[in-house]
C-alpha atoms as a PDB file:
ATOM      1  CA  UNK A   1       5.102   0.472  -0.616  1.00  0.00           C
ATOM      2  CA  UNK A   2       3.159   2.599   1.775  1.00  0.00           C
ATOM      3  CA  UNK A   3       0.272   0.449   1.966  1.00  0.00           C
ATOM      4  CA  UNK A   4      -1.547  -2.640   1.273  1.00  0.00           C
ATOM      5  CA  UNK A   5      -3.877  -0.719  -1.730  1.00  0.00           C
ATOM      6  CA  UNK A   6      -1.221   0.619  -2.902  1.00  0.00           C
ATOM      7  CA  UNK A   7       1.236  -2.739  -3.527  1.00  0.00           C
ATOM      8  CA  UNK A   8      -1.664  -4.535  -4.651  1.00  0.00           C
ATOM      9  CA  UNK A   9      -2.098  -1.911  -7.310  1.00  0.00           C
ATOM     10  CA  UNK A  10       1.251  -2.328  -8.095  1.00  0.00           C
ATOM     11  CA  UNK A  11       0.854  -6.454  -8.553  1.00  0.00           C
ATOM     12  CA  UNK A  12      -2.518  -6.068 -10.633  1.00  0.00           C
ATOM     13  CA  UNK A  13      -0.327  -3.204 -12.857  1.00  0.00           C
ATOM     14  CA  UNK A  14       2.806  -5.449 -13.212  1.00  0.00           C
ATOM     15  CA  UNK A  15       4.788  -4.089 -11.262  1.00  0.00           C
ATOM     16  CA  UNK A  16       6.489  -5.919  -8.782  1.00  0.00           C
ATOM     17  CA  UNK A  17       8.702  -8.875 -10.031  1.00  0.00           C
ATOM     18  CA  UNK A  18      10.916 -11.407  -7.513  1.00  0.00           C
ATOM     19  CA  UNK A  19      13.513 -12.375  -9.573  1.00  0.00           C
ATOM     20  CA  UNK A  20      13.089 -10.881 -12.589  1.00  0.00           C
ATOM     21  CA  UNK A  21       9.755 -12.810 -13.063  1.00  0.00           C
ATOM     22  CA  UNK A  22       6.215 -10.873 -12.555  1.00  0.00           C
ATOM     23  CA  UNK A  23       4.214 -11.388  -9.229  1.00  0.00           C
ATOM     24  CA  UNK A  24       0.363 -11.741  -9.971  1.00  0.00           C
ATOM     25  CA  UNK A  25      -0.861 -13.620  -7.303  1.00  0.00           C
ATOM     26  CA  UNK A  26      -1.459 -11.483  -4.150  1.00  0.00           C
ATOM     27  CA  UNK A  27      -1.343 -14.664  -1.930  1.00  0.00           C
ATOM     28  CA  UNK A  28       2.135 -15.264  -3.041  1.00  0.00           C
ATOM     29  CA  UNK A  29       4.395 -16.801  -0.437  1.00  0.00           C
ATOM     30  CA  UNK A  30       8.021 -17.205  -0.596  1.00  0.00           C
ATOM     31  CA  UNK A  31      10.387 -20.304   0.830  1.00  0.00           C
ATOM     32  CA  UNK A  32      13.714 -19.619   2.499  1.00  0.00           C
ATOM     33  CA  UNK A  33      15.843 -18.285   0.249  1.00  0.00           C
ATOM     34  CA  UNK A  34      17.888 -15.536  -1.602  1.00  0.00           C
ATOM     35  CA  UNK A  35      15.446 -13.198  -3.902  1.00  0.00           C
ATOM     36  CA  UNK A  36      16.025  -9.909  -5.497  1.00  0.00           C
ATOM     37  CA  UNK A  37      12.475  -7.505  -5.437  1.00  0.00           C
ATOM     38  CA  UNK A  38      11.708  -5.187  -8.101  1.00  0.00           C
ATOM     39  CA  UNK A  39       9.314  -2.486  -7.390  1.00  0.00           C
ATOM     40  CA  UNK A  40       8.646  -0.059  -9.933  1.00  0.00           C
ATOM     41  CA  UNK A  41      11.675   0.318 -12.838  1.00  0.00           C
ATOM     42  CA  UNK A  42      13.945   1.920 -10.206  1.00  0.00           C
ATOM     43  CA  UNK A  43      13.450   0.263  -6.798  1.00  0.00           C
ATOM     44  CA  UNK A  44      15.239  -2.739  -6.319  1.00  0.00           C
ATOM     45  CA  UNK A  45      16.070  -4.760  -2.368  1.00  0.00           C
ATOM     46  CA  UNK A  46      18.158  -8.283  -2.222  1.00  0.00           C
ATOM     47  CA  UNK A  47      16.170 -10.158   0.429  1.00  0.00           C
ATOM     48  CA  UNK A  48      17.112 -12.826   2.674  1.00  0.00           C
ATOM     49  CA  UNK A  49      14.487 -15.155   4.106  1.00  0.00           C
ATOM     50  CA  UNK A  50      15.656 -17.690   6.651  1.00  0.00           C
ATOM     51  CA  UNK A  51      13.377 -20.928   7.504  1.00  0.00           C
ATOM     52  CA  UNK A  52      12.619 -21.845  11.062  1.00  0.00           C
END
């Protein structure tokens, strides 16, 4: 995403899923874990997110 407008544009369109399930909440925060991002149909990242 290029900026802030344009991802939450993307979230209010349904288009950004974390795990294969739709993000709608903007505030959305994510534990440690393993997730896989979708963005769009095409754009897809594996992230990593280690606790502290």
């Amino acid at each position: 995403m290029a900026s802030s407008g344009e991802g939450n544009r993307l979230i209010d369109g349904g288009g950004v899923r974390v795990d294969a399930v739709v993000v709608s909440d903007k505030g959305l925060k994510l534990g440690a874990g393993s997730y896989v991002l979708q963005v769009g149909k095409r754009k897809f990242k594996r992230v990593i997110l280690v606790g502290a």
